[in-house]
PDB file of N, CA and C in Angstrom:
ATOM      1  N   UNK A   1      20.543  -0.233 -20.256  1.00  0.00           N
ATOM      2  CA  UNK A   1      19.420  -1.031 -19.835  1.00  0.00           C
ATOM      3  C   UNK A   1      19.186  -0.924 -18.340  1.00  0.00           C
ATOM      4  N   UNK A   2      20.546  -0.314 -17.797  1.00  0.00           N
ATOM      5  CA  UNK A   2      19.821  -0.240 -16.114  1.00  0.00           C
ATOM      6  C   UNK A   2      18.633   0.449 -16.255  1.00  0.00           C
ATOM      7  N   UNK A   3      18.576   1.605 -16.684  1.00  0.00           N
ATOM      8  CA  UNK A   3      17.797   2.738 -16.782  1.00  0.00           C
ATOM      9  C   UNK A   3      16.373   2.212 -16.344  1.00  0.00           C
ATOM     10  N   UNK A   4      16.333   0.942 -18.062  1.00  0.00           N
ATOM     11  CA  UNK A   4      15.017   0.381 -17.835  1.00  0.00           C
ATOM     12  C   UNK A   4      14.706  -0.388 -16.873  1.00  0.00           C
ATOM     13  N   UNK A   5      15.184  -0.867 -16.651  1.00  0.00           N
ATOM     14  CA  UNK A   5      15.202  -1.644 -15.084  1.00  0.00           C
ATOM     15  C   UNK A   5      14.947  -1.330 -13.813  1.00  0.00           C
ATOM     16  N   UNK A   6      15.384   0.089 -13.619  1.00  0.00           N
ATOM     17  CA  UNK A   6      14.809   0.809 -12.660  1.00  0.00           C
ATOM     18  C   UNK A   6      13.002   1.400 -12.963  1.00  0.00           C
ATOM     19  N   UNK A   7      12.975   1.609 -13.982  1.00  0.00           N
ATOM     20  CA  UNK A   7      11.347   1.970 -14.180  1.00  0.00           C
ATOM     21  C   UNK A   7      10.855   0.622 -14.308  1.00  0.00           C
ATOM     22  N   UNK A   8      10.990  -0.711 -14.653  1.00  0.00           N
ATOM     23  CA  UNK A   8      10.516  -1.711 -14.211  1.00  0.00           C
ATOM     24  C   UNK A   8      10.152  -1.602 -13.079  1.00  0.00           C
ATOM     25  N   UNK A   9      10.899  -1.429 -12.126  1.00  0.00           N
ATOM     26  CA  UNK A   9      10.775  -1.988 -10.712  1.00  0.00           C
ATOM     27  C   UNK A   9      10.426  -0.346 -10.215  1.00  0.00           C
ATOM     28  N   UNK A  10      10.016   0.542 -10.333  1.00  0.00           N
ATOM     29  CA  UNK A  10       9.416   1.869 -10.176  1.00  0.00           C
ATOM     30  C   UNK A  10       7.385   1.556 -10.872  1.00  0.00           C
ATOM     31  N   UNK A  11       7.399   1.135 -11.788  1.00  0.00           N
ATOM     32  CA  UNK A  11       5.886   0.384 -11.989  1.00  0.00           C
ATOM     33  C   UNK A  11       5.717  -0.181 -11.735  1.00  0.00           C
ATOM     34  N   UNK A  12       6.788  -1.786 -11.007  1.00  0.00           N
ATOM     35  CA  UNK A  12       6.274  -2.371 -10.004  1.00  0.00           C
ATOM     36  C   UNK A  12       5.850  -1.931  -9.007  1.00  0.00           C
ATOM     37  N   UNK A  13       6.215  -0.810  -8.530  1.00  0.00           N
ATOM     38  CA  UNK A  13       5.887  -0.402  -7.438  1.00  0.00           C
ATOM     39  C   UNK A  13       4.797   0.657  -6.826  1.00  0.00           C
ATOM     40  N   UNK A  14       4.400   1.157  -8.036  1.00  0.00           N
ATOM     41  CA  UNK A  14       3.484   2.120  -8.295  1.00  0.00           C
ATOM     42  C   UNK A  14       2.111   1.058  -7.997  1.00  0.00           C
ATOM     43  N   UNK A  15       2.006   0.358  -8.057  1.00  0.00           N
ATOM     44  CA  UNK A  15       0.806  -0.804  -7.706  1.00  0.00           C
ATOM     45  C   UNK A  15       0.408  -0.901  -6.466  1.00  0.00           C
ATOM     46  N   UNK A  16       1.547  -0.362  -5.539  1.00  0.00           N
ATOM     47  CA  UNK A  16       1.140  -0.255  -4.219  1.00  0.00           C
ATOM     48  C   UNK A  16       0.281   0.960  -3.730  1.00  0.00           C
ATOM     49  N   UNK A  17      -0.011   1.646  -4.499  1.00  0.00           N
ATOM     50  CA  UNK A  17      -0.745   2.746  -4.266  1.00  0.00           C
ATOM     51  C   UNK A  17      -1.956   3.343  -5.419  1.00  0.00           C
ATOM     52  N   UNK A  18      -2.732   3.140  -4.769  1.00  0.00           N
ATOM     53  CA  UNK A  18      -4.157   3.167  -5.540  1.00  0.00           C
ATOM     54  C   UNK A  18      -4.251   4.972  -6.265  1.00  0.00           C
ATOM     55  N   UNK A  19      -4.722   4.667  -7.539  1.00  0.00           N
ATOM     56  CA  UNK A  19      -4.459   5.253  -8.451  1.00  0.00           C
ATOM     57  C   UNK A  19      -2.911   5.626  -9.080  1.00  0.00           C
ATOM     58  N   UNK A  20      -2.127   5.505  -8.804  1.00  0.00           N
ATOM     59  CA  UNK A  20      -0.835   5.872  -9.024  1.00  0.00           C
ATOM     60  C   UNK A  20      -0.353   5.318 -10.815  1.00  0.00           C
ATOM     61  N   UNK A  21      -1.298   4.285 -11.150  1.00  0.00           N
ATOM     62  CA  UNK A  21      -1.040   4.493 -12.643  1.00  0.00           C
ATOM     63  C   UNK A  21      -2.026   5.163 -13.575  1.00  0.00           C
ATOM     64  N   UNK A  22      -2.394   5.881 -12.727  1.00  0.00           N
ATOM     65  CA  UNK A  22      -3.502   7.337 -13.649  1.00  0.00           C
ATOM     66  C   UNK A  22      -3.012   8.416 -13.690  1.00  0.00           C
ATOM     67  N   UNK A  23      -2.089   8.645 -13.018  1.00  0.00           N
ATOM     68  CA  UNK A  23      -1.365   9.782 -12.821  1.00  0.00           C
ATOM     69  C   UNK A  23      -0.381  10.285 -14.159  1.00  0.00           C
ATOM     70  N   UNK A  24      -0.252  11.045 -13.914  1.00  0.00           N
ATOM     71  CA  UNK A  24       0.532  11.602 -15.664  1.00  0.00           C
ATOM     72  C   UNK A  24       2.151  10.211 -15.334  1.00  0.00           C
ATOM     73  N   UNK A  25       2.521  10.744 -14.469  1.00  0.00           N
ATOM     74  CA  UNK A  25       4.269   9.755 -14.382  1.00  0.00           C
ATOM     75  C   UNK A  25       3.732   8.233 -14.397  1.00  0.00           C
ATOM     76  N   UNK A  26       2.161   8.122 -14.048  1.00  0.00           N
ATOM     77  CA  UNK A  26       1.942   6.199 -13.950  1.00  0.00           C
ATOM     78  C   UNK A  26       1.576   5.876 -15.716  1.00  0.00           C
ATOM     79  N   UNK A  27       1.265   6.701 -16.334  1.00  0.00           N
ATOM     80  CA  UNK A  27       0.690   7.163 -17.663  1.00  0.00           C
ATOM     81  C   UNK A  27       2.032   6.535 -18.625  1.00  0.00           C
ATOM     82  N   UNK A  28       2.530   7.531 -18.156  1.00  0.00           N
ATOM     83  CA  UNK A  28       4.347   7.322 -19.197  1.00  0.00           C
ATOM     84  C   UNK A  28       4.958   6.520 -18.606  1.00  0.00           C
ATOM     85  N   UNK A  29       5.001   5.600 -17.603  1.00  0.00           N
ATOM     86  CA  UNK A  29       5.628   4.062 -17.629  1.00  0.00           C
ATOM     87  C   UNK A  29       4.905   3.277 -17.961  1.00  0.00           C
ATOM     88  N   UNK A  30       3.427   3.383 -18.111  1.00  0.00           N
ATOM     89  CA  UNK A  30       2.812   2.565 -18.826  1.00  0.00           C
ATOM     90  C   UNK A  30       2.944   2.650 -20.088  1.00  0.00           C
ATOM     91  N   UNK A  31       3.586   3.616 -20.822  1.00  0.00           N
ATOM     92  CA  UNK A  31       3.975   3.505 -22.357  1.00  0.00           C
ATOM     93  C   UNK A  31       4.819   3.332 -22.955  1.00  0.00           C
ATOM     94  N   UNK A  32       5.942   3.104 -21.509  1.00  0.00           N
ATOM     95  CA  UNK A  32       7.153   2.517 -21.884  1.00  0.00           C
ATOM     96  C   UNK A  32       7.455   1.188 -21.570  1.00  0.00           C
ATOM     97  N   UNK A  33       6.886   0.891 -20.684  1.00  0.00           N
ATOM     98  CA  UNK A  33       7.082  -0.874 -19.414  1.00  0.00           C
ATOM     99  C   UNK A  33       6.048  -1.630 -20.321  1.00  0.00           C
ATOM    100  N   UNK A  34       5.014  -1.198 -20.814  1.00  0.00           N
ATOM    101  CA  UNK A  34       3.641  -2.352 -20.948  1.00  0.00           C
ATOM    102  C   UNK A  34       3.986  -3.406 -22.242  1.00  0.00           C
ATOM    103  N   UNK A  35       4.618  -2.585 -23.220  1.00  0.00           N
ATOM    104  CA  UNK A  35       4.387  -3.764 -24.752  1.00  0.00           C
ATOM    105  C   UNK A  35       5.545  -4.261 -23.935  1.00  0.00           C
ATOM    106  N   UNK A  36       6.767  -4.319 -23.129  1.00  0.00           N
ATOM    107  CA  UNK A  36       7.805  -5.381 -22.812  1.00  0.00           C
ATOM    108  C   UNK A  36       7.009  -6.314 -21.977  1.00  0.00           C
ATOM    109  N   UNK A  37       6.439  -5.806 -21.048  1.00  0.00           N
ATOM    110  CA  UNK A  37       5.766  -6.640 -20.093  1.00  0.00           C
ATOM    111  C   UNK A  37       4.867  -7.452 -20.785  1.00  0.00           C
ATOM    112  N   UNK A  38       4.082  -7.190 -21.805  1.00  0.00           N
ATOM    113  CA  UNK A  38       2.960  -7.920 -22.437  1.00  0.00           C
ATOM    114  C   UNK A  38       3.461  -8.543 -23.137  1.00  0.00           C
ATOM    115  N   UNK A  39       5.253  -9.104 -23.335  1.00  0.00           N
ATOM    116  CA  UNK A  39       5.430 -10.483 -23.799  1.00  0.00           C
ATOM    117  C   UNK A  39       5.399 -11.355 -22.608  1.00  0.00           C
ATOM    118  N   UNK A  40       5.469 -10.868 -21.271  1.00  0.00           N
ATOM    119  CA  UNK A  40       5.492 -12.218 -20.536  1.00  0.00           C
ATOM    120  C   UNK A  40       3.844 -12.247 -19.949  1.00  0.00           C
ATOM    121  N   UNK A  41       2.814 -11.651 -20.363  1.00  0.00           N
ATOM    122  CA  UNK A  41       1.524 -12.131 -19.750  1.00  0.00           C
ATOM    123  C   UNK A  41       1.162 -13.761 -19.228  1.00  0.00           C
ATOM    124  N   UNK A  42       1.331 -14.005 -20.907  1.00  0.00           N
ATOM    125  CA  UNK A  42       1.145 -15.935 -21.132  1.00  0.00           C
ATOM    126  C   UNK A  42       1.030 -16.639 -20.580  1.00  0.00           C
ATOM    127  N   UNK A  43       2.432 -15.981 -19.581  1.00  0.00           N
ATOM    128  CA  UNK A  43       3.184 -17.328 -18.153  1.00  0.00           C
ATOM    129  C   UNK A  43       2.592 -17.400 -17.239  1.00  0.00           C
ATOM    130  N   UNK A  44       1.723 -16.153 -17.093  1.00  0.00           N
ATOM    131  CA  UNK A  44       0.845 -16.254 -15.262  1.00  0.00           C
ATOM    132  C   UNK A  44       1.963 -16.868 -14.443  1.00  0.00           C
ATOM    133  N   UNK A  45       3.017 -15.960 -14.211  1.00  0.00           N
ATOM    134  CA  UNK A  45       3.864 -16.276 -12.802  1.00  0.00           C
ATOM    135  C   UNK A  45       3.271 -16.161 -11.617  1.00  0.00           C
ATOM    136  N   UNK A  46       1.845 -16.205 -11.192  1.00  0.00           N
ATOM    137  CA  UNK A  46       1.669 -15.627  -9.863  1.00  0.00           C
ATOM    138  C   UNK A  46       1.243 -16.538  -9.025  1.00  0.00           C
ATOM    139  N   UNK A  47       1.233 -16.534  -7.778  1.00  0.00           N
ATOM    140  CA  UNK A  47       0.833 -17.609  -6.534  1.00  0.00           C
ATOM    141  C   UNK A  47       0.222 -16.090  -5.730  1.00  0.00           C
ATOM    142  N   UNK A  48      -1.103 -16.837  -5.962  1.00  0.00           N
ATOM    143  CA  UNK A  48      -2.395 -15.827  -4.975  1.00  0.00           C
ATOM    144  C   UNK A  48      -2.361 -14.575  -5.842  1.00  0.00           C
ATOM    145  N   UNK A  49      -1.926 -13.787  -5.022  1.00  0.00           N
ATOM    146  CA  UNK A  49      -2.191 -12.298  -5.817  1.00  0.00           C
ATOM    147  C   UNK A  49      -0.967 -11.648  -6.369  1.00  0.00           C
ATOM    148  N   UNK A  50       0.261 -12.439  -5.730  1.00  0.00           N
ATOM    149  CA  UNK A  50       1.244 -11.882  -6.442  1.00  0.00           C
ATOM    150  C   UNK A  50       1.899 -12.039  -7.404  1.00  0.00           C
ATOM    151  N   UNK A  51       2.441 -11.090  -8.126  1.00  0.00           N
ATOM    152  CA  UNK A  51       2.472 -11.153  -9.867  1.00  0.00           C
ATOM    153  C   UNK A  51       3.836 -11.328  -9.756  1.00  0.00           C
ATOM    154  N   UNK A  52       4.571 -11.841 -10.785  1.00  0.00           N
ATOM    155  CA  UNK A  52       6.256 -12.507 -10.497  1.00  0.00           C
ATOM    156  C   UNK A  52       6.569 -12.217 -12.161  1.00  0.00           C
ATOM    157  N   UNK A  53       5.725 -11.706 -13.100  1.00  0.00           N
ATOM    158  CA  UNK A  53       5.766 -11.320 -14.235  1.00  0.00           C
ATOM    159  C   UNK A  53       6.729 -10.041 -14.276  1.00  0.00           C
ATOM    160  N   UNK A  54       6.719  -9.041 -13.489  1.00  0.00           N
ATOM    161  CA  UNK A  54       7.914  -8.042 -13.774  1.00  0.00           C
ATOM    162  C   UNK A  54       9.018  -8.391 -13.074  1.00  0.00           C
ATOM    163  N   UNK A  55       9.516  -9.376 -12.010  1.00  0.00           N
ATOM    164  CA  UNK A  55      10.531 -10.071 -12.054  1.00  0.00           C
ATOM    165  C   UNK A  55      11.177 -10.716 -13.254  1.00  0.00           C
ATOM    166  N   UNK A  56      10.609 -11.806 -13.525  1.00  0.00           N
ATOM    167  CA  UNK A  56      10.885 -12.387 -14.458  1.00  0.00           C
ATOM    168  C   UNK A  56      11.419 -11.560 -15.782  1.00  0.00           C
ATOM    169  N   UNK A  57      10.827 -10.801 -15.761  1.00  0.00           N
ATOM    170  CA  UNK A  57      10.604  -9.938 -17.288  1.00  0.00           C
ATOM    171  C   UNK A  57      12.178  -9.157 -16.816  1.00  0.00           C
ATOM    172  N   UNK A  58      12.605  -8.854 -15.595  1.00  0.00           N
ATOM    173  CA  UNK A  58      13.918  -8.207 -14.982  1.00  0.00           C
ATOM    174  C   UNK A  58      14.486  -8.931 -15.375  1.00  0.00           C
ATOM    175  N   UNK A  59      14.802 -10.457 -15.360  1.00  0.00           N
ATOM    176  CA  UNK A  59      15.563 -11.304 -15.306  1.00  0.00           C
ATOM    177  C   UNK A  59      16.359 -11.587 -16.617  1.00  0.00           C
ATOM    178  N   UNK A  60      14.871 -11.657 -17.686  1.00  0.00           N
ATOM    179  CA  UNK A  60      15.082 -11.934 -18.762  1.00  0.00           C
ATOM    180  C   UNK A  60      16.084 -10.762 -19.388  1.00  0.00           C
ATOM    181  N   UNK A  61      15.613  -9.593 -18.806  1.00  0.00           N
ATOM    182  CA  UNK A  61      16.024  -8.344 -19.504  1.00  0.00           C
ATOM    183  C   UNK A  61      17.437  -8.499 -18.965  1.00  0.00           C
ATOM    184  N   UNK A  62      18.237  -8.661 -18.011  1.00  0.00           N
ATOM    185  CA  UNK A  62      19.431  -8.445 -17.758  1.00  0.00           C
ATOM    186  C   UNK A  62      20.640  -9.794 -18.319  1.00  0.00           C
ATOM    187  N   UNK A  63      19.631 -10.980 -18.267  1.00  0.00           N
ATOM    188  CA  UNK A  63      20.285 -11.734 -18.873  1.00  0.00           C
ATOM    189  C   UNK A  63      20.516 -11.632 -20.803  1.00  0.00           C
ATOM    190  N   UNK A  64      19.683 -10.864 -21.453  1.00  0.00           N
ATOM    191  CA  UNK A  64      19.747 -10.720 -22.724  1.00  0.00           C
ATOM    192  C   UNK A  64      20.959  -9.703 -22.525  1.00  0.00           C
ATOM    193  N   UNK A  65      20.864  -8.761 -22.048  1.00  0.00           N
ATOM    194  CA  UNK A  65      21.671  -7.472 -22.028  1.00  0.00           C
ATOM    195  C   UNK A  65      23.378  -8.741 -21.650  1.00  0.00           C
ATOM    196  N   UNK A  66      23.505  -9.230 -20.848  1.00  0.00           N
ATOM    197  CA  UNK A  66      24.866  -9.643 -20.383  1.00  0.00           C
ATOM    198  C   UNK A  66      24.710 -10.310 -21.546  1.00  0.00           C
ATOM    199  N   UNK A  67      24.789 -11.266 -22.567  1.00  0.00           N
ATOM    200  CA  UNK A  67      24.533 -11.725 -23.272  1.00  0.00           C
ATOM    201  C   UNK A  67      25.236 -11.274 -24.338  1.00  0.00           C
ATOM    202  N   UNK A  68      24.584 -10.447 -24.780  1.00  0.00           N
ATOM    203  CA  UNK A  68      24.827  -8.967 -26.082  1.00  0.00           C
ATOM    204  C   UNK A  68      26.004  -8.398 -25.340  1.00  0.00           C
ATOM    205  N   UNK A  69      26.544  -8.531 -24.726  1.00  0.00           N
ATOM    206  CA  UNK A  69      27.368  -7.288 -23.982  1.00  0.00           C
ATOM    207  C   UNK A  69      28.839  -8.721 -24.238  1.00  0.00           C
ATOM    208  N   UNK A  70      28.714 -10.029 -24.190  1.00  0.00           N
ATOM    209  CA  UNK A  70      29.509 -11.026 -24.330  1.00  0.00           C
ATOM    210  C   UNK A  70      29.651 -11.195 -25.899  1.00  0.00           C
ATOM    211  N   UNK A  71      29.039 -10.934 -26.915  1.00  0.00           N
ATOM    212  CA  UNK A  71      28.587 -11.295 -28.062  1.00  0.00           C
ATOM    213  C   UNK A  71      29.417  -9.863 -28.554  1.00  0.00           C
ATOM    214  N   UNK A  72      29.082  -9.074 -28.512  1.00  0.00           N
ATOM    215  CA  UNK A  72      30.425  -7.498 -28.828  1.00  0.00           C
ATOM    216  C   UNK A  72      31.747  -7.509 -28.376  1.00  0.00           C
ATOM    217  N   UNK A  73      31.959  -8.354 -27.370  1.00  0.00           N
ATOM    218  CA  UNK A  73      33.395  -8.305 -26.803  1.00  0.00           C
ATOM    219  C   UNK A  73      34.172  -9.188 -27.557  1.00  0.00           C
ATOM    220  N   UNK A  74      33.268 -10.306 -28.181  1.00  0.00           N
ATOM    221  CA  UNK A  74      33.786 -11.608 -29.083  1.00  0.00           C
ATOM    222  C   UNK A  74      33.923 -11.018 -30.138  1.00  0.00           C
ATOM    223  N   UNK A  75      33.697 -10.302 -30.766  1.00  0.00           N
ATOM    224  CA  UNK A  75      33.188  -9.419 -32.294  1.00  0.00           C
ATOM    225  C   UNK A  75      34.318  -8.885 -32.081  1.00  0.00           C
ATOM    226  N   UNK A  76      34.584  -7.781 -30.973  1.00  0.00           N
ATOM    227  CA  UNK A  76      35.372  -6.962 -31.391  1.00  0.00           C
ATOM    228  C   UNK A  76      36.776  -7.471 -30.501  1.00  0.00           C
TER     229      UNK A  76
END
C-alpha cells in the first residue's frame, strides 16, 4: 500500500500544474486514484480552495492497512 500512497500524493500534486492530468501519466493516475478518492467526495474537506480530501483519503488508507496488518498477526 505504500506504493499507493505515493501516487496519491504524486496526483496530489500533479494539480499544481496546469494540464498535467491530460497527459498520458495524469490519465493513468486518474484510473487508478479516482474510484478511491470518489469515496471521500461527500465530506468536502476543504477551507477556500484547498482540498484535504486526498489527505484524508491517505489517512484512512494507512490506518486500514495498519489495521489488517494487526488482524493477520492475531490470526496467525
Amino acid at each position: 500500500m505504500y506504493i499507493y500512497t505515493v501516487l496519491l500524493v504524486i496526483y496530489a500534486l500533479l494539480s499544481w500544474f496546469p494540464g498535467a492530468y491530460d497527459s498520458s501519466f495524469g490519465r493513468f493516475l486518474r484510473k487508478i486514484c479516482e474510484p478511491y478518492l470518489s469515496l471521500f467526495d461527500h465530506l468536502n474537506l476543504s477551507i477556500g480552495p484547498i482540498s484535504f480530501n486526498i489527505a484524508f483519503a491517505i489517512i484512512v488508507l494507512q490506518l486500514a492497512v495498519q489495521a489488517l496488518t494487526r488482524i493477520i498477526y492475531a490470526i496467525l
